[in-house]
Protein backbone atom coordinates (compact mmCIF):
# COMPACT_ATOMS: atom_id res chain seq x y z
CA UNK A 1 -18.34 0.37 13.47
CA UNK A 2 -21.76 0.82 13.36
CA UNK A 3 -23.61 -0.53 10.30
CA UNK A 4 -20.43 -0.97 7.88
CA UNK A 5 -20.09 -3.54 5.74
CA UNK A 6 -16.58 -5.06 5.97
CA UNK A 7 -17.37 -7.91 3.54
CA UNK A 8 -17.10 -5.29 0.66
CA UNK A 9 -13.80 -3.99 1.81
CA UNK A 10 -12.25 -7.19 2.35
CA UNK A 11 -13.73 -8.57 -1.03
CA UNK A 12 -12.12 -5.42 -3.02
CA UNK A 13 -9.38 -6.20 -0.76
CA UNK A 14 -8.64 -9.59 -2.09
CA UNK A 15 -9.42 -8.34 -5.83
CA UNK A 16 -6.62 -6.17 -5.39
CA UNK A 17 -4.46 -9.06 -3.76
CA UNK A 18 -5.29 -11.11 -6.25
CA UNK A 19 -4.34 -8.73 -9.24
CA UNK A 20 -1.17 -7.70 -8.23
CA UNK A 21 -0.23 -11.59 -7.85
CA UNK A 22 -0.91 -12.06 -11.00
CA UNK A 23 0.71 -9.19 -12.29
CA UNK A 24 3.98 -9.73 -10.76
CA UNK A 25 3.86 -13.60 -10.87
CA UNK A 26 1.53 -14.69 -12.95
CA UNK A 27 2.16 -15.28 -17.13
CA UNK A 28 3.47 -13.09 -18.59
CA UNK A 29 2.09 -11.86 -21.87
CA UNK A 30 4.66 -11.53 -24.72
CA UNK A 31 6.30 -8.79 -25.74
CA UNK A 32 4.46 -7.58 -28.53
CA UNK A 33 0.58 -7.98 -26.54
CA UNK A 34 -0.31 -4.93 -24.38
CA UNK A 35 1.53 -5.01 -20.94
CA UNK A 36 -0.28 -3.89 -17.97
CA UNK A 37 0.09 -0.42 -16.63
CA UNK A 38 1.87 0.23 -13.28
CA UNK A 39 -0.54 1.32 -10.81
CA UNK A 40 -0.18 5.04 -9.36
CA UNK A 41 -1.74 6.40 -6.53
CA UNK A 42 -1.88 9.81 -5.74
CA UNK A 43 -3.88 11.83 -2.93
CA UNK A 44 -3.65 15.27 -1.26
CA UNK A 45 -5.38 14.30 1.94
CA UNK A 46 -6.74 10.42 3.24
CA UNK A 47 -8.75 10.11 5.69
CA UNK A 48 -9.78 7.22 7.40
CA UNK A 49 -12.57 7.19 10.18
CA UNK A 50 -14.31 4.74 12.05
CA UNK A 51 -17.98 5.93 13.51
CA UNK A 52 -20.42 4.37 15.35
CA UNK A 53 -23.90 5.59 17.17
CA UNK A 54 -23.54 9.24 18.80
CA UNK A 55 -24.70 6.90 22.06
CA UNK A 56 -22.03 4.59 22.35
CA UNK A 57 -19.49 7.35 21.63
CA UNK A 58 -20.99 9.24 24.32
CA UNK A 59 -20.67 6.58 26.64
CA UNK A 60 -17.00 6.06 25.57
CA UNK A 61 -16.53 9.82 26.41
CA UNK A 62 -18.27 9.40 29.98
CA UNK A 63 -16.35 6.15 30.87
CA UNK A 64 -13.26 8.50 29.68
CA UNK A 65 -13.85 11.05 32.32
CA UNK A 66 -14.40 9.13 35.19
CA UNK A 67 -11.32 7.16 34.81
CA UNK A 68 -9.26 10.53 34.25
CA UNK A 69 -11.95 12.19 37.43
CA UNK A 70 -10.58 9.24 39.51
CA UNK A 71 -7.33 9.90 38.79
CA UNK A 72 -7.50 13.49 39.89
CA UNK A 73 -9.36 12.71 42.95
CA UNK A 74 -6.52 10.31 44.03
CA UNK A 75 -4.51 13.28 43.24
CA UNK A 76 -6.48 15.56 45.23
CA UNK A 77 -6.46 12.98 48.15
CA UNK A 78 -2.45 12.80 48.51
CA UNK A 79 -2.59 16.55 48.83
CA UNK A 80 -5.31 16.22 51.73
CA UNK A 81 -3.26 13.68 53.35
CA UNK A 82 0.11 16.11 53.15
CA UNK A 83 -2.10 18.84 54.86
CA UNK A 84 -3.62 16.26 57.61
CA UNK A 85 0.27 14.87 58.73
CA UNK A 86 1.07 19.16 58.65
CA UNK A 87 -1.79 19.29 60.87
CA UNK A 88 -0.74 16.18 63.33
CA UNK A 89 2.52 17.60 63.58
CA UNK A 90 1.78 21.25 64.79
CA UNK A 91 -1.70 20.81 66.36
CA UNK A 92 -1.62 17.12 67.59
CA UNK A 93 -3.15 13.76 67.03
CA UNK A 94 -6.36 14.80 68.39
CA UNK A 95 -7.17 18.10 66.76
CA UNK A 96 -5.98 16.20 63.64
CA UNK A 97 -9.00 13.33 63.88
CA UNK A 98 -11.61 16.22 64.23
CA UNK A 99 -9.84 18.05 61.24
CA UNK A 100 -9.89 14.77 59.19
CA UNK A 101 -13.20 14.27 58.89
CA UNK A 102 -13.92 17.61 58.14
CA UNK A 103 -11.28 17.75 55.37
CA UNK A 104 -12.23 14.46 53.84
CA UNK A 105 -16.05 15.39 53.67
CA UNK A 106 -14.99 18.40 51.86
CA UNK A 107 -12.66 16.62 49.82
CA UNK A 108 -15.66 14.71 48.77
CA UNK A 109 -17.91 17.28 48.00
CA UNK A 110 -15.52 18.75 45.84
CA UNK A 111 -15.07 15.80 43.73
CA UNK A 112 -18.49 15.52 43.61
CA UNK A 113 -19.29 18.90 42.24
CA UNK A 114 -15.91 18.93 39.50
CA UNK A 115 -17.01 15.55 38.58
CA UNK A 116 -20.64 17.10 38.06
CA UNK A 117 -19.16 20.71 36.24
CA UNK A 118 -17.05 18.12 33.71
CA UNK A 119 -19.93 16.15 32.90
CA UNK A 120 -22.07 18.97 32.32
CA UNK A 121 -19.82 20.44 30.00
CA UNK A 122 -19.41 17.21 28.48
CA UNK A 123 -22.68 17.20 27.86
CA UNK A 124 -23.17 20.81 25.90
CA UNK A 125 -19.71 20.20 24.03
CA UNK A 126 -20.94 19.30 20.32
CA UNK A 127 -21.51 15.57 19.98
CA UNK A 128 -19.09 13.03 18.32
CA UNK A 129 -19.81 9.97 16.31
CA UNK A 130 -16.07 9.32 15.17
CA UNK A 131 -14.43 6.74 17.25
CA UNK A 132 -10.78 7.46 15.64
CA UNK A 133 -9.96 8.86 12.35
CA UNK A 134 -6.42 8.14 10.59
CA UNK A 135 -5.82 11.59 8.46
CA UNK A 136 -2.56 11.24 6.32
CA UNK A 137 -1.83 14.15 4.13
CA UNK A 138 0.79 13.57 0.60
CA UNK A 139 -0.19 10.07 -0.32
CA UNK A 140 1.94 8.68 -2.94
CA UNK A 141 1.21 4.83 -3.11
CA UNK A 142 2.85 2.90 -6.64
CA UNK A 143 3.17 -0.42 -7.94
CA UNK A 144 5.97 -1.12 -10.75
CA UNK A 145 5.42 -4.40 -12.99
């Protein structure tokens, strides 16, 4: 994500490694030294998210609807089609060609103008920067020696 430093997680990541390795099989003191406490983790509510620049999400968002806008529009195209072979079958193949290119110049149009209406509202709908975030609620982590 944008300007995070994963060197600092991975460091306190291997610290932690590193600890509990020797905990469980490293020396062991004797019995009368202090032992180690167990480690306990307790949380209400994690939450884990990953941002980056309110650009890049927005282009994310954008490459999202066109891919979902080209889906409908195939959609929207099968239906024309039904309606043109309803068309060649009562009116025949003639009136059908004229009706075709009316239909699919519509068809386009339409897209056009529901592709333009998403974006729009894309546009006004408050602005992201979270690519994903990983919310886990009742968080009981432990480690026994």
């Amino acid at each position: 994500p944008f300007e995070y430093d994963f060197g600092e997680s991975i460091d306190q990541i291997i610290s932690v490694a590193k600890f509990l390795k020797q905990l469980h099989l490293g020396d062991r003191p004797p019995l009368d030294d202090k032992l180690w406490a167990d480690i306990r983790i307790h949380a209400d509510v994690v939450e884990l998210e990953f941002r980056d620049d309110s650009f890049e999400v927005h282009v994310g968002d954008i490459y999202d609807l066109m891919s979902d806008e080209y889906q409908q529009s195939l959609v929207r195209q099968l239906v024309v089609n039904e309606k043109l072979e309803e068309i060649r079958r009562e009116q025949g193949e003639f009136m059908a060609a004229k009706k075709a290119g009316d239909l699919r110049s519509k068809m386009d149009l339409t897209n056009a103008e529901i592709y333009k209406g998403r974006a729009k509202s894309l546009l006004e709908s408050r602005r992201r920067t979270s690519l994903i975030t990983f919310r886990l609620s009742s968080v009981d982590i432990g480690a026994v020696a």
